[in-house]
Protein backbone atom coordinates (compact mmCIF):
# COMPACT_ATOMS: atom_id res chain seq x y z
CA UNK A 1 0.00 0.00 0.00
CA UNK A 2 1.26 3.48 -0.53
CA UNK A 3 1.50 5.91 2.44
CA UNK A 4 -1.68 7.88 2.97
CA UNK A 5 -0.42 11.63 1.56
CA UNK A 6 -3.35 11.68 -0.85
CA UNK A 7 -5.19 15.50 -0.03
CA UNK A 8 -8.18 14.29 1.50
CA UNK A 9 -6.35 13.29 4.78
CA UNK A 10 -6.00 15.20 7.32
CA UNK A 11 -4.70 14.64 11.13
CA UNK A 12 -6.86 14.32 13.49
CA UNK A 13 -5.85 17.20 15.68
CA UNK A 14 -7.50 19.32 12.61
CA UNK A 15 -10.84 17.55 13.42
CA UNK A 16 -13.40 19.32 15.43
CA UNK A 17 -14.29 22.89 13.99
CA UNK A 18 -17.09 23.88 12.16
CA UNK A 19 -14.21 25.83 9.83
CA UNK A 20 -12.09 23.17 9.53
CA UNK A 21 -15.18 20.48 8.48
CA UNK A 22 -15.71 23.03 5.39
CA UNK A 23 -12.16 22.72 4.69
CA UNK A 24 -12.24 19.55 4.69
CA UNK A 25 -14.89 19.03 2.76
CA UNK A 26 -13.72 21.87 -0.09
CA UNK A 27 -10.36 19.52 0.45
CA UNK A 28 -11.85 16.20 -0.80
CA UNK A 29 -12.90 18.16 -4.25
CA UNK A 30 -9.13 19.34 -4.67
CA UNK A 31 -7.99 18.12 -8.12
CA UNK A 32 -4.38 17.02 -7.07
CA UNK A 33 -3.78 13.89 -5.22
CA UNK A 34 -0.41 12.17 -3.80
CA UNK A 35 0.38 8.85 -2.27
CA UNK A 36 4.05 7.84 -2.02
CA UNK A 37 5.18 4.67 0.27
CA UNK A 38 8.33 7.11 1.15
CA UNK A 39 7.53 7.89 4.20
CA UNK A 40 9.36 10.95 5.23
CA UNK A 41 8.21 12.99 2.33
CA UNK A 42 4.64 11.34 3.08
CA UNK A 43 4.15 13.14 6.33
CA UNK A 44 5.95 16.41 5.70
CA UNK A 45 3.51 16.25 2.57
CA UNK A 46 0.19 16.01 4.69
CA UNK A 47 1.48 18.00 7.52
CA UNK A 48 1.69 20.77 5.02
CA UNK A 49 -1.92 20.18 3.75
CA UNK A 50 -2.65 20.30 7.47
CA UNK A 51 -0.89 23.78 7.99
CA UNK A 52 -3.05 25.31 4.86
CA UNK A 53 -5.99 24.25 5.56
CA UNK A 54 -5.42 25.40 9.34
CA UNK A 55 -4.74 28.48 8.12
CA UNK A 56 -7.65 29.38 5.80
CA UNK A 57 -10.33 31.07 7.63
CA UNK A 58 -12.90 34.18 7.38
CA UNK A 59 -11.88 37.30 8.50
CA UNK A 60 -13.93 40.13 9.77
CA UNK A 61 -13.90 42.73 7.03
CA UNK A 62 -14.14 40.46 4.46
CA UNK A 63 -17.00 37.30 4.69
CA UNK A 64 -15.11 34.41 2.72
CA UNK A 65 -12.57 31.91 3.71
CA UNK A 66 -8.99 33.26 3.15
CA UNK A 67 -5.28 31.72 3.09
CA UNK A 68 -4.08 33.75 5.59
CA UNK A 69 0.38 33.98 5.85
CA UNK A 70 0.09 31.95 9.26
CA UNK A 71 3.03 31.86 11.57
CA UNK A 72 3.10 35.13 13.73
CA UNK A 73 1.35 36.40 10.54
CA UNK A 74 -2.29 36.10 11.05
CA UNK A 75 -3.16 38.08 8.11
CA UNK A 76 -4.02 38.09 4.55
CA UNK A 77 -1.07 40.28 3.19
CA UNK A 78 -0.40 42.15 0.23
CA UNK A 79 2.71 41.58 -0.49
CA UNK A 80 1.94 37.42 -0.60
CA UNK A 81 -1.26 37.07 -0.50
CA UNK A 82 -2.27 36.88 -3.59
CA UNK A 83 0.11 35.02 -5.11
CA UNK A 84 -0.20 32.33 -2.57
CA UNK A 85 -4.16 32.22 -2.81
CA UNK A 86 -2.86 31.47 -6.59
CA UNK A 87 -0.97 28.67 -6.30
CA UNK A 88 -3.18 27.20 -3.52
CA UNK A 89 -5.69 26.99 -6.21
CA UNK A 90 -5.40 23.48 -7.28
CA UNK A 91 -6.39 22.94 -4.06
CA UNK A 92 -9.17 25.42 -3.07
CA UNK A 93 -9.87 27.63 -5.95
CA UNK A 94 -12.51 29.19 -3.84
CA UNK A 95 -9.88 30.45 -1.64
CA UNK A 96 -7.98 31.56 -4.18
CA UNK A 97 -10.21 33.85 -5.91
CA UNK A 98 -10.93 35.32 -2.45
CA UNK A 99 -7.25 35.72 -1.64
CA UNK A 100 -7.71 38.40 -4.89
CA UNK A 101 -10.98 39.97 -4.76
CA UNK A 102 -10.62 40.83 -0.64
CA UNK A 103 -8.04 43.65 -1.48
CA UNK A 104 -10.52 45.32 -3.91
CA UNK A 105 -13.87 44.93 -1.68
CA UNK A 106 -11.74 46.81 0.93
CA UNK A 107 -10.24 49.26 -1.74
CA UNK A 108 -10.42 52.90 -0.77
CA UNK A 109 -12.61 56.14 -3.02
CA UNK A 110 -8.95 57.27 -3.65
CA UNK A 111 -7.77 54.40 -5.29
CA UNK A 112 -5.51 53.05 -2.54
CA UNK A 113 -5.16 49.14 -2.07
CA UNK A 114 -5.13 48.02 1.98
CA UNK A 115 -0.91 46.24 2.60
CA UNK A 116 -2.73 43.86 4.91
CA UNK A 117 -6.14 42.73 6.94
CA UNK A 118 -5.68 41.22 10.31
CA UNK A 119 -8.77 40.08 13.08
CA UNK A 120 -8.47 43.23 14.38
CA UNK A 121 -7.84 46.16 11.52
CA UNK A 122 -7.06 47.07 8.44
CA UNK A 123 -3.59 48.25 7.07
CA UNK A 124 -2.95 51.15 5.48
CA UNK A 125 0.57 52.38 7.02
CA UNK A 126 2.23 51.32 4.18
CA UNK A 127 2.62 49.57 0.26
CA UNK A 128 4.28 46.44 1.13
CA UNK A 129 4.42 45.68 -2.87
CA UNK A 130 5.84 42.25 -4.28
CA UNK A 131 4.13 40.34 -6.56
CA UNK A 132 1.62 42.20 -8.24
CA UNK A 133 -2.08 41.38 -7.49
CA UNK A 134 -3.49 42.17 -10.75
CA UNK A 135 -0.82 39.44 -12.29
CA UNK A 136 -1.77 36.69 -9.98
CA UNK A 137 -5.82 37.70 -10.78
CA UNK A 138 -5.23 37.79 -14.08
CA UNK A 139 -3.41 34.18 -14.29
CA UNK A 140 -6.41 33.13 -11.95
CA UNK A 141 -9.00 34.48 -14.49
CA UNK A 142 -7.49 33.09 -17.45
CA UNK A 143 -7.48 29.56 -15.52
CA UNK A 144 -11.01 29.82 -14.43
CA UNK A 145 -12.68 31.73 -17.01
CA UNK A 146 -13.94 34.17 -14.26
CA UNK A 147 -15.08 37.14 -15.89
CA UNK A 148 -16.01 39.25 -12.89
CA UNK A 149 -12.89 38.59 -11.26
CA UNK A 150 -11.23 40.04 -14.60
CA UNK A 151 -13.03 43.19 -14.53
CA UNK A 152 -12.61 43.37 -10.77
CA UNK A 153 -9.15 43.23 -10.75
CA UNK A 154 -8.87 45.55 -13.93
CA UNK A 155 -11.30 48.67 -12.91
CA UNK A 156 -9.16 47.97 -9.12
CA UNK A 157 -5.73 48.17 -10.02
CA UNK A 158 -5.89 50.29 -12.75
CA UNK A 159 -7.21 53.27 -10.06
CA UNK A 160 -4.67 52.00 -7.61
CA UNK A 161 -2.07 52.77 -10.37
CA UNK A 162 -3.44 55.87 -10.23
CA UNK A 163 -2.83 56.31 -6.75
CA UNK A 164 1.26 54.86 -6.74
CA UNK A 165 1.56 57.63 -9.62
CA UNK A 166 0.19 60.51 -7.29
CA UNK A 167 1.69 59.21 -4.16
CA UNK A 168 4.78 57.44 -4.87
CA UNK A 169 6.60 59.94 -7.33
CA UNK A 170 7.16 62.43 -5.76
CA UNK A 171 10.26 63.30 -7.54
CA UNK A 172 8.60 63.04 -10.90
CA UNK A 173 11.02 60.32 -12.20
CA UNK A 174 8.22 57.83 -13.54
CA UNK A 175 9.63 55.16 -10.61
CA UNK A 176 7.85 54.33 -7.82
CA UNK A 177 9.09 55.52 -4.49
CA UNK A 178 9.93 54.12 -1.18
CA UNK A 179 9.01 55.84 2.02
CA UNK A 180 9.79 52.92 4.43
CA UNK A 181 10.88 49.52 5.18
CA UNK A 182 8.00 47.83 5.33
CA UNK A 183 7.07 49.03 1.92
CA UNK A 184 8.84 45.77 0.23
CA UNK A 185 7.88 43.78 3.69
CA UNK A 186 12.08 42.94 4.15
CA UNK A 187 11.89 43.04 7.61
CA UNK A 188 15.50 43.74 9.14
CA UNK A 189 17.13 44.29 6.34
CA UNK A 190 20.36 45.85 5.96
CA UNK A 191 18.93 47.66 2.79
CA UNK A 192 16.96 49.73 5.07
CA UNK A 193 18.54 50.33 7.84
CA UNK A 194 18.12 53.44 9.84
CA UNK A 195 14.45 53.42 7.90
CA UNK A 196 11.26 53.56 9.47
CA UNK A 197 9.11 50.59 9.29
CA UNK A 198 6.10 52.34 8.26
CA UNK A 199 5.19 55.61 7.20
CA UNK A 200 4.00 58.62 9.27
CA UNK A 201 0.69 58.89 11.15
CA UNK A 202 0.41 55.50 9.44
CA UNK A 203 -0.58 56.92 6.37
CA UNK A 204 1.22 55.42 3.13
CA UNK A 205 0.87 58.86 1.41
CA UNK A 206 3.12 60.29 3.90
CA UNK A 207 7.21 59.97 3.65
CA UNK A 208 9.35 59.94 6.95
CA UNK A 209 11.56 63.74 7.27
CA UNK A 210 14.49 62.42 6.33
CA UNK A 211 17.20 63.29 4.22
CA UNK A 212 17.91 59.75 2.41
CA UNK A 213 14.11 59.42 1.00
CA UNK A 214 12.00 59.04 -1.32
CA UNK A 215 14.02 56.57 -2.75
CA UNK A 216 13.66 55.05 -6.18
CA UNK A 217 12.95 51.86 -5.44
CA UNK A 218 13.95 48.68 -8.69
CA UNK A 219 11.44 45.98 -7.36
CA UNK A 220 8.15 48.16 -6.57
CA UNK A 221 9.12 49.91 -9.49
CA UNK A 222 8.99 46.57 -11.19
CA UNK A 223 5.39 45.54 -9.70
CA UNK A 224 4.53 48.28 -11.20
CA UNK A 225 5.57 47.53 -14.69
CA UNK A 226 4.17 43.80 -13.81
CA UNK A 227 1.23 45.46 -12.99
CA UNK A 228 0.76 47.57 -16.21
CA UNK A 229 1.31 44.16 -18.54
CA UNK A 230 -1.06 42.26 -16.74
CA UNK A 231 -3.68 45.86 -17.13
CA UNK A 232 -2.62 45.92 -20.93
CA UNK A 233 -3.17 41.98 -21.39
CA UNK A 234 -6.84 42.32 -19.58
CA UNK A 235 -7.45 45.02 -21.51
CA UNK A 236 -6.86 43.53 -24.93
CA UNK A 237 -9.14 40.29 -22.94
CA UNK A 238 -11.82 43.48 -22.68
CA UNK A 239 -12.21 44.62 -25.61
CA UNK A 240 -10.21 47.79 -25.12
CA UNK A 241 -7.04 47.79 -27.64
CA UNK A 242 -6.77 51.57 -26.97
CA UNK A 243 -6.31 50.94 -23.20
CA UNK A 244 -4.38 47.81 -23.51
CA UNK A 245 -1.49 50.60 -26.04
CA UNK A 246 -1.61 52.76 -23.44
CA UNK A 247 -1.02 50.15 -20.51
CA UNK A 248 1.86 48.87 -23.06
CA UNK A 249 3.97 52.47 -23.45
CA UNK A 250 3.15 52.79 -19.69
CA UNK A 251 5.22 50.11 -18.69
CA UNK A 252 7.75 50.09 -21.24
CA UNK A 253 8.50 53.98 -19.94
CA UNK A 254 8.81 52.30 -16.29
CA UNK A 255 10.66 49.64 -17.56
CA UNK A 256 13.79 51.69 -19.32
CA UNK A 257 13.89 54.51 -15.97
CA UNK A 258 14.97 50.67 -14.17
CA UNK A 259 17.78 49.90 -16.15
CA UNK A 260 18.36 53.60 -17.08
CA UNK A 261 18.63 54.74 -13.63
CA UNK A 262 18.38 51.66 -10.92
CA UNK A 263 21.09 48.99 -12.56
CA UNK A 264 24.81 49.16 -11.79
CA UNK A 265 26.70 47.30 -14.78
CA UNK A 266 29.66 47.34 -12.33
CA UNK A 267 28.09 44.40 -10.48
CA UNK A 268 25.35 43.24 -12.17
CA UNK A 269 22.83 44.46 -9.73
CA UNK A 270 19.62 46.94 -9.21
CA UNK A 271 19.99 48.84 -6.41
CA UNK A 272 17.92 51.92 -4.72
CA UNK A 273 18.89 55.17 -5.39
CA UNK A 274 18.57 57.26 -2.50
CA UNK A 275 17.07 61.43 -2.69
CA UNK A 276 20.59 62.29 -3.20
CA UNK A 277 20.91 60.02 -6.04
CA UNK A 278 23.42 57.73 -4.48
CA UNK A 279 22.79 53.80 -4.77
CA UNK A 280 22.08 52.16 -1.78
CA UNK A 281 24.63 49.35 -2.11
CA UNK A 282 23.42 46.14 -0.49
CA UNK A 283 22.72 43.17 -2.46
CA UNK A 284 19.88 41.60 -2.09
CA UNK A 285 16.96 39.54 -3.25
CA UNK A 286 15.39 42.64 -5.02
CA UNK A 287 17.27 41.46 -8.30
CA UNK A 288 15.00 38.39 -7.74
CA UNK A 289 12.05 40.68 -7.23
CA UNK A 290 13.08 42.84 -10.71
CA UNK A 291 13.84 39.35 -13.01
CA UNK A 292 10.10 38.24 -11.27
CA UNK A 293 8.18 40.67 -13.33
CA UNK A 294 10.80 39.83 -16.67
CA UNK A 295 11.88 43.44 -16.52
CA UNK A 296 15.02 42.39 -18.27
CA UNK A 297 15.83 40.86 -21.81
CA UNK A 298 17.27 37.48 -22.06
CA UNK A 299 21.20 38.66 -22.69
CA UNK A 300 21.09 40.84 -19.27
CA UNK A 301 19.27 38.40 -17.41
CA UNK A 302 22.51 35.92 -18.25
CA UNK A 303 24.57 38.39 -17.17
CA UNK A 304 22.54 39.05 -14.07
CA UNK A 305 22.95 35.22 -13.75
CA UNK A 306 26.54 34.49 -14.37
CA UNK A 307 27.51 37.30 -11.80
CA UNK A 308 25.03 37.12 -8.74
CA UNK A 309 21.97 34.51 -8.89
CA UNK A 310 23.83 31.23 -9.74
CA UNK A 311 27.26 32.54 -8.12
CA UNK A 312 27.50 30.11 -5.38
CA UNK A 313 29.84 33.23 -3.63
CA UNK A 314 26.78 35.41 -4.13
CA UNK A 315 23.65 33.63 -4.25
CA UNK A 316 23.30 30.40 -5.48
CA UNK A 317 24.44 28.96 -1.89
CA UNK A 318 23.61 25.46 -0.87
CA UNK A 319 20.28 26.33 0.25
CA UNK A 320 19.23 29.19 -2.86
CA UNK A 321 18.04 32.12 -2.40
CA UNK A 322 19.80 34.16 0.41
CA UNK A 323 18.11 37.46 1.12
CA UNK A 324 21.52 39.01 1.12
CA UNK A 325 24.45 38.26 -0.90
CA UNK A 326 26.98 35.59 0.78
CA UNK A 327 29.87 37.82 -0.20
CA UNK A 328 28.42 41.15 0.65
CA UNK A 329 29.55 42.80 4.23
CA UNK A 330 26.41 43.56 5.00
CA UNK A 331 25.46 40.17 5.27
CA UNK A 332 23.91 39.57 8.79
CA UNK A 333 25.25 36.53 11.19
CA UNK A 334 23.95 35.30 13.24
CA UNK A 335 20.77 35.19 11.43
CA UNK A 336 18.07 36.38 13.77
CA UNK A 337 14.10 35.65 13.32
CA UNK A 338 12.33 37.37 10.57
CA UNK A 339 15.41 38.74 8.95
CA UNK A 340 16.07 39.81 5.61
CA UNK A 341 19.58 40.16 6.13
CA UNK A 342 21.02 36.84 4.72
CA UNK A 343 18.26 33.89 5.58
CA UNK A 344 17.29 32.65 2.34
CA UNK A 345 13.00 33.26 2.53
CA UNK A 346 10.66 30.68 1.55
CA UNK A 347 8.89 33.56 0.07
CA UNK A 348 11.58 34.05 -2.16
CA UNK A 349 12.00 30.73 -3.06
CA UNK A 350 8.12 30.47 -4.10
CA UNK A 351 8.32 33.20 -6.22
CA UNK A 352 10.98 31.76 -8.40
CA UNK A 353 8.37 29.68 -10.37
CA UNK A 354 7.50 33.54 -12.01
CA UNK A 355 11.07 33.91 -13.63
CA UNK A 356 13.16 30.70 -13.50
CA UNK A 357 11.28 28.93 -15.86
CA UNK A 358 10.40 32.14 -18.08
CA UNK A 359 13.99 32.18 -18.65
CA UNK A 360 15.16 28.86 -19.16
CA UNK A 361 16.74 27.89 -16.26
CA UNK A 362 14.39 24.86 -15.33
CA UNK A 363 16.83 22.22 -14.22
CA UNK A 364 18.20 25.25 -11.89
CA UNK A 365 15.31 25.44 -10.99
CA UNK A 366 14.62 21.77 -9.65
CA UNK A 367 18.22 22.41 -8.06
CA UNK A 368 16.59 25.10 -5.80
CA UNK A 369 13.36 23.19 -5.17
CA UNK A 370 15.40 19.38 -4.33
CA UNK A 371 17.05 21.29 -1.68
CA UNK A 372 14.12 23.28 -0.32
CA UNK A 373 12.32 20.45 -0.38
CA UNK A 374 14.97 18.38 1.37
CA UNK A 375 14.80 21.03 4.23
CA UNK A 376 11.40 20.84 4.49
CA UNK A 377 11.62 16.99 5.43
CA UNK A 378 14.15 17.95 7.74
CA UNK A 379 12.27 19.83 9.71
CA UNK A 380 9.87 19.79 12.30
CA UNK A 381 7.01 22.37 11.12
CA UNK A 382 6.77 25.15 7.90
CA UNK A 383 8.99 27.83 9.14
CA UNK A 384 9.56 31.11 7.44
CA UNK A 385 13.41 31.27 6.91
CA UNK A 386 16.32 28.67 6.30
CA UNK A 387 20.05 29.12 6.97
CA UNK A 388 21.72 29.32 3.40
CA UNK A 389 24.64 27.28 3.68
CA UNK A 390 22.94 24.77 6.41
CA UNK A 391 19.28 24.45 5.84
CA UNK A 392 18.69 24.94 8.93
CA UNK A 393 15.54 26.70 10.18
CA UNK A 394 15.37 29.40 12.00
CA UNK A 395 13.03 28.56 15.04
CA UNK A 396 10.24 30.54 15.54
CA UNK A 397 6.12 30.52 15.46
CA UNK A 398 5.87 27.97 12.81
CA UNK A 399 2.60 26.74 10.17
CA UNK A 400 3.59 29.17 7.89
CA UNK A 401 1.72 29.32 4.76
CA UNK A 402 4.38 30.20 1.98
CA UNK A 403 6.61 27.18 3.05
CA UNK A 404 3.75 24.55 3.45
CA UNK A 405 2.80 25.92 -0.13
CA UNK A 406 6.39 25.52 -0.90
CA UNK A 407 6.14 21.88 0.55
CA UNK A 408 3.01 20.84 -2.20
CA UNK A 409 3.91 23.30 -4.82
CA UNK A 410 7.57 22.08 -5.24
CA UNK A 411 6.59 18.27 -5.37
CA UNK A 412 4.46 18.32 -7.73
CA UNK A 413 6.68 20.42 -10.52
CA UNK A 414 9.92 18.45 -9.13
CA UNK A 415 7.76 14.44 -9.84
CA UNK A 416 4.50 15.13 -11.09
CA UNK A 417 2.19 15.74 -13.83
CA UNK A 418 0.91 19.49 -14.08
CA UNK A 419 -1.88 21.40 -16.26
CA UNK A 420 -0.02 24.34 -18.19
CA UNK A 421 -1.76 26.36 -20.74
CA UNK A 422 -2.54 23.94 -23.14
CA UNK A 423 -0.36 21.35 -22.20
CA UNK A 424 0.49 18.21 -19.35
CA UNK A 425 3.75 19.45 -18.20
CA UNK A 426 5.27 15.63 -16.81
CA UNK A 427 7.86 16.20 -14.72
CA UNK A 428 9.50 12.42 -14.68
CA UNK A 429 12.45 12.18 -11.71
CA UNK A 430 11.98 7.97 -11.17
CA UNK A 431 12.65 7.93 -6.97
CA UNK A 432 15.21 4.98 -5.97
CA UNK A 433 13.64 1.85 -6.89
CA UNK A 434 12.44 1.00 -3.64
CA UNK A 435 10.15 3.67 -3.89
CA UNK A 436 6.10 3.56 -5.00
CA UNK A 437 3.90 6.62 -5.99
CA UNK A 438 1.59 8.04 -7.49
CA UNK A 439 0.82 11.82 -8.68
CA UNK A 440 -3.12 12.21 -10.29
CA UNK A 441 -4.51 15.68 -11.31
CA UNK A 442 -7.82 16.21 -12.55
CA UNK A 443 -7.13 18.14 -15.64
CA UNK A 444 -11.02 18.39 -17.07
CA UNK A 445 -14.10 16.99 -16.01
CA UNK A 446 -13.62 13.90 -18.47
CA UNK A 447 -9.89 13.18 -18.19
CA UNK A 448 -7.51 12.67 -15.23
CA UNK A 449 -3.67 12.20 -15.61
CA UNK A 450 -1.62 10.18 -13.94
CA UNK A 451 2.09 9.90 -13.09
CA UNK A 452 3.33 6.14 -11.45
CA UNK A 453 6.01 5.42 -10.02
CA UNK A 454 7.32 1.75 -9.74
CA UNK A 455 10.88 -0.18 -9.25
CA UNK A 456 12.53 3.03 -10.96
CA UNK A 457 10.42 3.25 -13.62
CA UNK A 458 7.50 6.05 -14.60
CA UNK A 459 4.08 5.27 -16.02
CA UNK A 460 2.63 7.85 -18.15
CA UNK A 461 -1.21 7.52 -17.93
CA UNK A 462 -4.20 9.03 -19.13
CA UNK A 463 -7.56 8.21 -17.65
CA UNK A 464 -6.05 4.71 -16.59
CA UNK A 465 -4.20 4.18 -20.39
CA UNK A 466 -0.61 3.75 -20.42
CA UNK A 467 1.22 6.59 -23.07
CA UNK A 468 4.59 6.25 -21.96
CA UNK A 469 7.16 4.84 -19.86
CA UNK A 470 10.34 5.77 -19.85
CA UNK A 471 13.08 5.28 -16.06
CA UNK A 472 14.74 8.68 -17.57
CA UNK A 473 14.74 12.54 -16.06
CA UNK A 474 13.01 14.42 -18.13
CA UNK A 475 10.19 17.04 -18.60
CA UNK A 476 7.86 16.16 -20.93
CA UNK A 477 4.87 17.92 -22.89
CA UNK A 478 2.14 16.37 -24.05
CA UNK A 479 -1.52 18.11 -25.52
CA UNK A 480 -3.94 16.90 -23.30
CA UNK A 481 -4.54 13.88 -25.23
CA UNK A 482 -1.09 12.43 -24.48
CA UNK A 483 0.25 12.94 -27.94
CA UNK A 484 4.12 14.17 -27.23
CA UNK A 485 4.88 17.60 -28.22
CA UNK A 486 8.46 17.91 -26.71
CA UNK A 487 10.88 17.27 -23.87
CA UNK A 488 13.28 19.80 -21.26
CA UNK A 489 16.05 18.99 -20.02
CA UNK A 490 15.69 18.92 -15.90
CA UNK A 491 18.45 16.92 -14.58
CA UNK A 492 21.48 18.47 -13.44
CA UNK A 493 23.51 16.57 -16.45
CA UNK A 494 23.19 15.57 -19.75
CA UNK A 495 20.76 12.84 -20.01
CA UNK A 496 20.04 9.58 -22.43
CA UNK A 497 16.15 9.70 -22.36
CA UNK A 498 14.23 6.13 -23.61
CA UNK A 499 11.08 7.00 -24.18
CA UNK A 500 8.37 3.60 -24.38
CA UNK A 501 5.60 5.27 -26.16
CA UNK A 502 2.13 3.25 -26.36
CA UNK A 503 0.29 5.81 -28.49
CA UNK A 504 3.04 6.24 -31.29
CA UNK A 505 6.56 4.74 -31.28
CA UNK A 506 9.36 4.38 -29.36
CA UNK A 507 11.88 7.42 -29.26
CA UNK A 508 15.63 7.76 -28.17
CA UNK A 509 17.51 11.10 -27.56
CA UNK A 510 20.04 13.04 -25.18
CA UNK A 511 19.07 16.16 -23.59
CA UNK A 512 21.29 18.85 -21.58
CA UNK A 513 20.31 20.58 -18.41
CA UNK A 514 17.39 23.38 -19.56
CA UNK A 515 17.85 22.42 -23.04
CA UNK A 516 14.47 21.63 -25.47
CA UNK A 517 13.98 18.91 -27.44
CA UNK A 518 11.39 18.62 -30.07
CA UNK A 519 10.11 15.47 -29.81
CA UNK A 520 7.79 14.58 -32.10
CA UNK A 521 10.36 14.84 -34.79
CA UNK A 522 13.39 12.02 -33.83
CA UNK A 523 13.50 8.81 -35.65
CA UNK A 524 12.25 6.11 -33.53
């Protein structure tokens, strides 16, 4: 028998609450299910279902069940939020759709978009700006058909555009301004220090007296730009080519002031500039934050990469991403709680699936997530931060939300069988041979896809029908009938691939890490 990870489980110490009974029940119609007999990723597995759906509940300004960040974060937050509610959606799409439309039911006459919403208040003492709302609502939208939540999140951000333009330019450069430290949510971080946490009177619209801000800011500049490509791509879903131009030059004008004004070719890196135009020199996970919303073109971003993300003296350290360069002095040890100073985040890691794949870097990629992953088992609860060399966590309030995500998220895109676009994405990584499981997503009504594991050895499988089989690493692409459209290279080295094909014939190739194969034309 495989070990009971499948999503419908859940420990009994969940059992009891009216809440958690509609969890549970939204659970058992989740179209992902796991069962592995190893047993140690087993349990970390379901204790992270546990931790989610623990930590979805209603709040008081808003009536609908929300992912909240969990931990000593008992919020639904801006910054994360969002994007979390997105990729929770395989589980709870319910959830997920509320994790977007919350911010604009509580959105202000002027425009401006709440940073947070606790049990007890409403935030507006700052931006705290990541990944951009109106990105992660617009994926959602295009997944779900949802039409309402399209216009939603259009009519929303578009005025809260509006209101970063008015209130967050102050020095009329096009970029959008930091007043604060909580403004990127990088608690403790070297980057700002000396900062306020939040703004004046807590009022966002208001900038601290000092001499050192506004400053031009390269990764809420770039939510920006995300923001504007998402507005110009609902547009164009609208109806409203005019709007979607205009939402185009927008953030192409925000785009160039980044790597006019906020990238230093000395290093490689985007840095703030500070009210007396000096950068603030600290490297940190903001170049993550910038290659997130693909501000740059593929020959920087390799350049970007060469010299700081896959440096293992910079960033790429045993446990990827630290918030602050390995090699830079400002580089904080020993690595307190909730510190942006050097822990690599589980945040950040999440929020590599919007740029390491976009730019080719997928057996990177499942570099990152094996050793996140690993971590995860290691530990004893979903903590927030990870040592970057060790892997150790840092101990503090733990169920927290991003890493639990982390937990399913990474699993699935690291072994199993995913619904992209138009396409199964099948990740194949055979465990030792001693291993058994078994990854099945409902991808329509009609069809469910499965990925086996046995002895070694993969089973491709399409509403219980054998396509392939193949004991190789490899991604590979199918339409959603099973017929093979091509392969990516996800294993550290090159690979001989043997592909057993039941619906058409057998194939034979080599493949390099994040290399593409097109499949469907090699000789058998």
């Amino acid at each position: 028998m495989l070990a009971g990870a499948a999503l419908p489980i859940l420990s009994r110490a969940l059992h009891g609450s009216s809440q958690t009974s509609d969890s549970s029940a939204a659970i058992l119609n989740s179209r992902i299910s796991f069962e592995t007999t190893d047993s140690l990723l087993a349990n970390t597995y379901r204790h992270a279902l546990e931790v989610l759906a623990a930590n979805v509940m209603v709040l008081p300004y808003y009536p609908r069940p929300v992912l909240i960040e969990g931990s000593v974060y008992q919020r639904l937050s801006g910054e994360g939020g969002p994007h979390e509610g997105l990729i929770y959606s395989v589980i709870r799409p319910d959830v997920a759709r509320n994790n977007q439309m919350a911010f604009f039911a509580l959105q202000r006459e002027d425009g401006e978009l709440p940073h947070a919403m606790k049990s007890d208040e409403i935030g507006w003492r700052h931006l705290q700006l990541a990944v951009p709302l109106v990105a992660t609502a617009w994926e959602l939208s295009q997944k779900t058909g949802d039409s309402e939540l399209l216009e939603t999140a259009y009519k929303g951000w578009s005025r809260w555009d509006t209101w970063l333009r008015r209130y967050r330019n102050t020095r009329h450069t096009g970029l959008c301004e930091g007043f604060c430290t909580f403004d990127t949510g990088q608690d403790k971080s070297p980057r700002w220090a000396g900062i306020p946490d939040s703004c004046p009177d807590g009022d966002a619209r208001k900038c601290p007296p000092l001499p050192s801000l506004p400053r031009l800011c390269p990764d809420l500049s770039a939510t920006v730009y995300g923001g504007r490509v998402a507005l110009a791509a609902m547009a164009r879903a609208l109806g409203k080519a005019s709007e979607a131009d205009r939402w185009l030059a927008d953030a192409d004008a925000i785009r160039s002031a980044i790597l006019n004004r906020l990238y230093s070719a000395d290093d490689a890196s985007f840095y703030d500039l500070d009210a007396q135009d000096q950068f603030v020199r600290v490297r940190g996970e903001v170049i993550c934050r910038v290659l997130g919303e693909h501000v740059v073109d593929n020959n920087l971003f390799q350049t970007i990469y060469d010299r700081q993300i896959h440096n293992p003296a910079a960033f790429w350290s045993p446990y990827p991403l630290p918030s602050i360069a390995l090699d830079d002095p400002k580089f904080v040890r020993p690595i307190p709680k909730n510190s942006w100073g050097g822990a690599s985040q589980a945040l950040t890691a999440l929020r590599a699936t919007r740029w390491m794949e976009y730019y080719g870097k997928p057996a990177d990629f499942a570099h990152l997530m094996e050793q996140w992953v690993a971590a995860s088992c290691r530990a004893d609860n979903f903590y927030q931060q990870i040592d970057p060399l060790s892997g150790a966590t840092t101990q503090d309030s733990a169920k927290y939300s991003p890493a639990a995500l982390l937990m399913i998220d990474f699993t699935w895109r690291l072994a199993g069988v995913r619904h992209v676009e138009d396409n199964l994405e099948w990740n194949v990584r055979p465990p030792s041979a001693s291993i058994r499981s078994s990854y099945r997503l409902q991808v329509t009504p009609a069809r469910i896809a499965e990925m086996r594991y046995d002895s070694g050895n993969a089973e491709l499988m399409l509403n219980d029908k054998v396509i392939c089989r193949t004991s190789s690493t490899v991604r590979l692409l199918t339409d959603l009938d099973g017929k093979l459209r091509g392969a990516v290279g996800i294993a550290p080295d090159a690979t001989s691939v043997v592909l057993q094909n039941t619906l058409e014939r057998d194939r034979r190739f080599s493949i390099t890490p994040n290399a593409k194969v097109d499949v469907a034309h090699l000789p058998s």
